[in-house]
N, C-alpha and C. Protein backbone atom coordinates (compact mmCIF):
# COMPACT_ATOMS: atom_id res chain seq x y z
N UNK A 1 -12.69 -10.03 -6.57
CA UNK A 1 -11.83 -8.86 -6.74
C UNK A 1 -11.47 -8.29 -5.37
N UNK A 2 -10.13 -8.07 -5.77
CA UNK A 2 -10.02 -7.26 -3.85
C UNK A 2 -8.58 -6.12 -4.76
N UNK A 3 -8.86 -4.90 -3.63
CA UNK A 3 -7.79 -3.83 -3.92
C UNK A 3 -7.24 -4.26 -2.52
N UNK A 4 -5.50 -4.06 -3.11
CA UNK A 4 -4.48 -4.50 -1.72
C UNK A 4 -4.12 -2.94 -1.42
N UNK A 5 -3.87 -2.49 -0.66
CA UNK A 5 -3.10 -0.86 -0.67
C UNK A 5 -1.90 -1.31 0.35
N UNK A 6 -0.98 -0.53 0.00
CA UNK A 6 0.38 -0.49 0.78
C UNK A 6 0.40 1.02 1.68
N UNK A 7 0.56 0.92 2.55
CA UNK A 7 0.41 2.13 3.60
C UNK A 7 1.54 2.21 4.26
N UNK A 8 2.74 3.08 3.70
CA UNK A 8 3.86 3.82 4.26
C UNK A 8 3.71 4.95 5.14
N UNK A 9 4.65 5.10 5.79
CA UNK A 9 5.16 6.57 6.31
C UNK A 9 4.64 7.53 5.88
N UNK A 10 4.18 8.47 6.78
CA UNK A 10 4.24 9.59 6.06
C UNK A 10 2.74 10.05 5.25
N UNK A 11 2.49 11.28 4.70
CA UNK A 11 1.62 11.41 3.51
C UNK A 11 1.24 10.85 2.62
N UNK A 12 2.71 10.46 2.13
CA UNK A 12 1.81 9.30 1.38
C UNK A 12 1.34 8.12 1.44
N UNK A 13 1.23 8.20 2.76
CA UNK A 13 0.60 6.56 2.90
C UNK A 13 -0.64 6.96 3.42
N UNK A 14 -0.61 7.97 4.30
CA UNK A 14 -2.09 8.47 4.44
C UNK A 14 -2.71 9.00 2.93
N UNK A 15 -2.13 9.19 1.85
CA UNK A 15 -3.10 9.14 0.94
C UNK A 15 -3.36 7.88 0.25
N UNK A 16 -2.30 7.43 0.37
CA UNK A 16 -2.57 5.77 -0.29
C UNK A 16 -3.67 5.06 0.22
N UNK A 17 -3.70 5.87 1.56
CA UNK A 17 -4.88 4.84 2.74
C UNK A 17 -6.52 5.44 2.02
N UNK A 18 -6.34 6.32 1.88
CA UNK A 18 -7.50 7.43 1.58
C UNK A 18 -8.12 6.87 -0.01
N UNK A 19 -7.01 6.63 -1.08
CA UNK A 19 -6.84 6.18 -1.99
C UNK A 19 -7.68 4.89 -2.09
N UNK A 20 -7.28 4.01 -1.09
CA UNK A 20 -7.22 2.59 -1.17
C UNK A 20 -9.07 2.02 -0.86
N UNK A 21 -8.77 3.03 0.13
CA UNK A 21 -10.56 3.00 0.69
C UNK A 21 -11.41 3.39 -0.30
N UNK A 22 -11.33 4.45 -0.89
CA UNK A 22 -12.56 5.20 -2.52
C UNK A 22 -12.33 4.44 -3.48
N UNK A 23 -11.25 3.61 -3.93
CA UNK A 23 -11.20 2.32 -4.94
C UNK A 23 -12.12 1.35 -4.39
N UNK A 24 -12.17 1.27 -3.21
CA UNK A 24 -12.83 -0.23 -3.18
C UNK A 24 -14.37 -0.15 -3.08
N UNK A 25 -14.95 0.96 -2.57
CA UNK A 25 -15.97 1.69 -2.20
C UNK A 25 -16.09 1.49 -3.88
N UNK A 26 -15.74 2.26 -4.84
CA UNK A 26 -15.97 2.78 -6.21
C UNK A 26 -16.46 1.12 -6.75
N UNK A 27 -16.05 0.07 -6.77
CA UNK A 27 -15.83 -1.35 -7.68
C UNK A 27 -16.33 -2.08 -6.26
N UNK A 28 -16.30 -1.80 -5.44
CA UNK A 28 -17.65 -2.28 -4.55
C UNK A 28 -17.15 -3.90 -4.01
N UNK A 29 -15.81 -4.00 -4.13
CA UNK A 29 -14.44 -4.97 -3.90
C UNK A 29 -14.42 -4.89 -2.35
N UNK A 30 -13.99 -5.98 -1.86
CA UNK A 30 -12.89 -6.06 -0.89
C UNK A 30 -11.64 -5.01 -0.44
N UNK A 31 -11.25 -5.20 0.74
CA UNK A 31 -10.31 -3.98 0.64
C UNK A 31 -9.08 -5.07 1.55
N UNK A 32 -7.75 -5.04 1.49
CA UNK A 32 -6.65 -5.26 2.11
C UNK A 32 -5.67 -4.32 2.30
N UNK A 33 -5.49 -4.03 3.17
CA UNK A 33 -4.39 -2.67 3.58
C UNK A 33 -3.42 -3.69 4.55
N UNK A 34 -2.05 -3.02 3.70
CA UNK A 34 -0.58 -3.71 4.50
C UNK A 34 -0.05 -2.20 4.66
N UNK A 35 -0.10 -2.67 6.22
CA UNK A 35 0.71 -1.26 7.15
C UNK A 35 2.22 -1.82 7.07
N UNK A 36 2.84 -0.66 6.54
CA UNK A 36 4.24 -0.65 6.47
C UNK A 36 5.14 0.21 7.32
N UNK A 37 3.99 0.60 8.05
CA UNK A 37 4.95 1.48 8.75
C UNK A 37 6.00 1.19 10.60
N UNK A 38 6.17 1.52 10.99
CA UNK A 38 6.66 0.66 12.26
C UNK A 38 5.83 0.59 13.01
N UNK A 39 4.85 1.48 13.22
CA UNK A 39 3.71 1.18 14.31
C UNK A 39 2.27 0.87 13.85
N UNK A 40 1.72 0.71 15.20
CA UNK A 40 0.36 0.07 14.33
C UNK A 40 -0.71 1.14 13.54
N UNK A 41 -0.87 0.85 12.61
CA UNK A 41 -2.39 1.33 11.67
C UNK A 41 -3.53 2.46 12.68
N UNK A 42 -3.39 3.68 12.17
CA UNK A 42 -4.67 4.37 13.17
C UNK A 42 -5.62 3.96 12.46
N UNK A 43 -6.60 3.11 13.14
CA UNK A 43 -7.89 2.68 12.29
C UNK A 43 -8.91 3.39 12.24
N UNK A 44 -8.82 4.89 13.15
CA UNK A 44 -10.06 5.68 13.26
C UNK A 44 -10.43 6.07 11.68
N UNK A 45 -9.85 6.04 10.42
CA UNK A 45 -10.39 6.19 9.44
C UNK A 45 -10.49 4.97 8.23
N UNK A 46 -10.23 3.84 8.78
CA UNK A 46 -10.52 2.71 8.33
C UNK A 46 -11.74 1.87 8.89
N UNK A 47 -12.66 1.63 7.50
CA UNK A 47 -13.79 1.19 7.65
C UNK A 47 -14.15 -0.05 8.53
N UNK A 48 -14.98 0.26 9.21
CA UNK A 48 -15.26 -1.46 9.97
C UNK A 48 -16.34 -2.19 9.24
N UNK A 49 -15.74 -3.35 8.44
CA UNK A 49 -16.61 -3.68 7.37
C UNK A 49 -16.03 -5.34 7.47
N UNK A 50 -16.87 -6.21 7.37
CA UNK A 50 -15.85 -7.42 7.05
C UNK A 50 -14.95 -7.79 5.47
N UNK A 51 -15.21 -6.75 5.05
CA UNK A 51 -14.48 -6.99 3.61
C UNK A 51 -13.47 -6.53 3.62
N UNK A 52 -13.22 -5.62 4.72
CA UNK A 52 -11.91 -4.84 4.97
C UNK A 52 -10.73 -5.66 6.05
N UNK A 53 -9.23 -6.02 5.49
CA UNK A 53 -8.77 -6.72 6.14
C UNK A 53 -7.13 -5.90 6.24
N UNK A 54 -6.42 -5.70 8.03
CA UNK A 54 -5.44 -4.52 7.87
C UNK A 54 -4.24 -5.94 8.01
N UNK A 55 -3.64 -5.88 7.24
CA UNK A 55 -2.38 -6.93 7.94
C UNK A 55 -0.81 -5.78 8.88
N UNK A 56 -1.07 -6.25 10.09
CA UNK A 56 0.55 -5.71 10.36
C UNK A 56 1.52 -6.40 10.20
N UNK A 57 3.04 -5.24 9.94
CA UNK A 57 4.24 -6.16 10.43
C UNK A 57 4.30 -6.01 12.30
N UNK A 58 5.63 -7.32 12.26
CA UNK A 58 5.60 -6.67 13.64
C UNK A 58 6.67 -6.01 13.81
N UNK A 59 7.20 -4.88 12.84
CA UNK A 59 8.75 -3.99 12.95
C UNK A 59 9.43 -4.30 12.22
N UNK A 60 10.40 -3.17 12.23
CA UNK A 60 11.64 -3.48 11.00
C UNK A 60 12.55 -4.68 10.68
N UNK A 61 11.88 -5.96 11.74
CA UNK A 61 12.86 -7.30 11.50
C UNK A 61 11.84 -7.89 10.62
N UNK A 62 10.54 -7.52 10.47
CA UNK A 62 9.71 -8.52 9.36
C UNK A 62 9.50 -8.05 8.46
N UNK A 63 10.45 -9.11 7.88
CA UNK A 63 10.67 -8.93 5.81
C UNK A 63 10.89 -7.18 5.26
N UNK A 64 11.35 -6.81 4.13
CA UNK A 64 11.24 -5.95 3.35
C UNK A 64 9.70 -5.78 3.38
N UNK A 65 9.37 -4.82 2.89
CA UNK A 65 8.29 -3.92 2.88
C UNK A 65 7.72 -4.04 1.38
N UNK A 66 8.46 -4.56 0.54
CA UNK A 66 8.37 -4.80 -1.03
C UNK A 66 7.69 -6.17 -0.49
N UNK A 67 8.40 -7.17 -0.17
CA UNK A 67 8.21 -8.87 -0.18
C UNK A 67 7.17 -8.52 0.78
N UNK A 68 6.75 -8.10 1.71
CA UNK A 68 5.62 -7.97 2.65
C UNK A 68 4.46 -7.77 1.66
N UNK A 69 4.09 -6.77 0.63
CA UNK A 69 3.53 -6.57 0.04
C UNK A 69 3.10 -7.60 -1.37
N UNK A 70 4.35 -8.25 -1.93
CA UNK A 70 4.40 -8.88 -2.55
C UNK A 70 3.74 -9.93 -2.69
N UNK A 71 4.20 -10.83 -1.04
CA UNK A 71 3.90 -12.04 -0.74
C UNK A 71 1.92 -11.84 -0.47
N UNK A 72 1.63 -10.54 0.30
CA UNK A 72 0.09 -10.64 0.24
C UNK A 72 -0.74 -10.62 -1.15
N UNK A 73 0.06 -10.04 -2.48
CA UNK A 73 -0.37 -10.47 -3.17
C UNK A 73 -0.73 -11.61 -4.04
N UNK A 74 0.18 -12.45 -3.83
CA UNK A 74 0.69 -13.82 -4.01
C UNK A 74 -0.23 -14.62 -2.90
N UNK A 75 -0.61 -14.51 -1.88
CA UNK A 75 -1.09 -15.26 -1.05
C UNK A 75 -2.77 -15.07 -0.99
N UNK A 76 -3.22 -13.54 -1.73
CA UNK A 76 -4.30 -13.45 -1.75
C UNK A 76 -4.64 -13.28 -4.02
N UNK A 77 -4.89 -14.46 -4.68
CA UNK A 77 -5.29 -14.60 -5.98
C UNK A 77 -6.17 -13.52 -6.81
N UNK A 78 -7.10 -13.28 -5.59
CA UNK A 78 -8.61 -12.55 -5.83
C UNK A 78 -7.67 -10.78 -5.93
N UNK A 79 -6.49 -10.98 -5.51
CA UNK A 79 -6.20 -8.90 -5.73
C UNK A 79 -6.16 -8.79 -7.17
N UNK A 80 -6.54 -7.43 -7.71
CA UNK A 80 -6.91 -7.03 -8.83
C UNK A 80 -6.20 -5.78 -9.19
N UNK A 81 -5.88 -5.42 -8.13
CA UNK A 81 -4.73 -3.95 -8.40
C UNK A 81 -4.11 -3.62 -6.64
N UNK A 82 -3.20 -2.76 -6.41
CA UNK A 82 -2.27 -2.43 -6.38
C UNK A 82 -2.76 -1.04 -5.76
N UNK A 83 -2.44 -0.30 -4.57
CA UNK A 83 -2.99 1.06 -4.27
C UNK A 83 -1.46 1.52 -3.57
N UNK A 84 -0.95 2.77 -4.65
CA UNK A 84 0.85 2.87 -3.09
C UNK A 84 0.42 4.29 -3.38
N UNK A 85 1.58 4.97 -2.49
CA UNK A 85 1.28 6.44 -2.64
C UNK A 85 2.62 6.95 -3.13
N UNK A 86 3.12 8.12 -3.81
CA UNK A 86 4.25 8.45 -4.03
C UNK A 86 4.49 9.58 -3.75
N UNK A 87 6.32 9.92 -3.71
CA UNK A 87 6.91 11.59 -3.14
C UNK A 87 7.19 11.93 -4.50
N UNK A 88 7.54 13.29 -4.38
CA UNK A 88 8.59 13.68 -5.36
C UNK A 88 9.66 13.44 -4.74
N UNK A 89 10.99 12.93 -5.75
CA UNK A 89 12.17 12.70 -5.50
C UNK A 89 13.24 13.41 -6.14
N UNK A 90 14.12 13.73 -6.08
CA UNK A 90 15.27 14.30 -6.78
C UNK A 90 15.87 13.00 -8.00
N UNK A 91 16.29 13.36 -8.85
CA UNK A 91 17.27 12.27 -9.46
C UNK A 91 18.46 11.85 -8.66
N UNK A 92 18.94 12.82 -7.85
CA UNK A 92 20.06 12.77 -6.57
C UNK A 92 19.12 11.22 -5.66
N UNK A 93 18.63 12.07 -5.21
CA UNK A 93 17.82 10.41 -4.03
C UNK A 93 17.30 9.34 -5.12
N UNK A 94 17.05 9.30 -6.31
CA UNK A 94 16.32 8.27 -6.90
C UNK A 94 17.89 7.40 -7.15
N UNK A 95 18.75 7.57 -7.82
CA UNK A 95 20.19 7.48 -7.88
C UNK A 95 20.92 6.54 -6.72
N UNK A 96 20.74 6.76 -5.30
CA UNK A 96 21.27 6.86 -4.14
C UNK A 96 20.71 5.79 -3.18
N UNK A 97 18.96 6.19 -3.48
CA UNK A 97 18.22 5.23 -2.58
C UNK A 97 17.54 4.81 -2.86
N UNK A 98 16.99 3.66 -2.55
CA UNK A 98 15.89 2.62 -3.53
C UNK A 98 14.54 3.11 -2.89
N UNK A 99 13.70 2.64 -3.39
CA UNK A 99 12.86 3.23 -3.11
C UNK A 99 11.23 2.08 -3.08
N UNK A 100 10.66 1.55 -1.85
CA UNK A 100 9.66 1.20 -2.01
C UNK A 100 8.71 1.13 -2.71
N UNK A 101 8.30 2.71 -3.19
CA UNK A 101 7.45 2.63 -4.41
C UNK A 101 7.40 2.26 -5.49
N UNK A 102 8.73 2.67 -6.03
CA UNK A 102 9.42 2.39 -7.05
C UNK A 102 9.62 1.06 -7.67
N UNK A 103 10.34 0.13 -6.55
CA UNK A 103 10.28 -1.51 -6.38
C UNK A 103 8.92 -1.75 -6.54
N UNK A 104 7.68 -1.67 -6.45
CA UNK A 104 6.24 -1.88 -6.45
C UNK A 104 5.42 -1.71 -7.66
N UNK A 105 6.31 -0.72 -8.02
CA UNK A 105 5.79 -0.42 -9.49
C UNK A 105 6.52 -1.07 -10.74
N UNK A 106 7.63 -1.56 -10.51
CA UNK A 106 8.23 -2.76 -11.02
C UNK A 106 8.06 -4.12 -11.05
N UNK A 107 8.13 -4.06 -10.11
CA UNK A 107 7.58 -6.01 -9.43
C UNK A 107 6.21 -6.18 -9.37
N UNK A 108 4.97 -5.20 -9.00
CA UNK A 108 3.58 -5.80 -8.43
C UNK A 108 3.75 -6.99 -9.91
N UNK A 109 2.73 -7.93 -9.81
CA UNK A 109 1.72 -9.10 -10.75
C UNK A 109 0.97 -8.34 -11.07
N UNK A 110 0.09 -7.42 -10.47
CA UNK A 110 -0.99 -6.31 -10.95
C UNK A 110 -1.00 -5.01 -11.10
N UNK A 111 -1.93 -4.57 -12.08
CA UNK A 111 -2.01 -3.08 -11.83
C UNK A 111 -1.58 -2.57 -10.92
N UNK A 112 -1.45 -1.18 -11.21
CA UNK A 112 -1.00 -0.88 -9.87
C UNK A 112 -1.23 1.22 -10.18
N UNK A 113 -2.07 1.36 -9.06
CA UNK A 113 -3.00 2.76 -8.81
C UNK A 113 -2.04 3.48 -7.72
N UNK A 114 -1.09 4.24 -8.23
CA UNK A 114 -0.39 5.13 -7.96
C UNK A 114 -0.91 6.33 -7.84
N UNK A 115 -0.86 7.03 -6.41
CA UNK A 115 -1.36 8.31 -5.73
C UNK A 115 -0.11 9.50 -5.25
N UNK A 116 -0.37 10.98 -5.28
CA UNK A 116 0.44 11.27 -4.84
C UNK A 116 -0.35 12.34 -3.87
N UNK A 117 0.10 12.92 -2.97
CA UNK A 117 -0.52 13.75 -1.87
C UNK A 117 -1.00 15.02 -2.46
N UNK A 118 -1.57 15.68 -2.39
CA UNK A 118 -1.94 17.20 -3.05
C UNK A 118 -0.38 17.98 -2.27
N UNK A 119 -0.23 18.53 -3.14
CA UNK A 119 0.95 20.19 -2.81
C UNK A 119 0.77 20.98 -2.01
């Protein structure tokens, strides 16, 4: 068993990160975190564990952020769920702009443990 977490921009990826870590801790799993964001992963709150594995991109020329995620699921059998974080959106922006999370919660193969930031 392994939990994959997707780690965006922003809050919610720092909760997704936060998220991703107490799932795996909880089921006592593996952990895989895909940094999506343009720069690298602050690891000061990511565990140093060998079960814990961070994949980077290297910037906005490698792959979509959906297929980045996708393909680690596909490439790793043993994932069991799915960790993203979500905004509130308007129906205006949901309408307008696609949306990472959104695509993830459509497409994952697995479960998938949807977080949103406290208010």
């Amino acid at each position: 068993m392994t939990v994959l977490t997707a780690i965006a921009e922003g809050r919610e990826g720092d909760h997704a990160l936060t998220a991703g870590i107490a799932e795996a801790r909880l089921l006592g799993t593996d952990l895989v975190l895909v940094n999506l964001r343009l720069s690298a992963l602050d690891r000061s709150g990511v565990p140093e564990d060998p079960r814990t594995t961070v994949v980077e991109r290297s910037g906005p020329g490698d792959r979509d952020p959906v297929d980045a995620v996708l393909d680690e699921i596909e490439a790793r059998p043993d994932v069991d769920r799915l960790v993203i974080g979500l905004r509130r959106r308007s129906p205006v922006g949901k309408a307008l702009l696609g949306s990472v999370s959104q695509r993830l919660l459509l497409e994952s193969p697995v479960p998938v443990v949807a977080v949103k930031p406290p208010a």
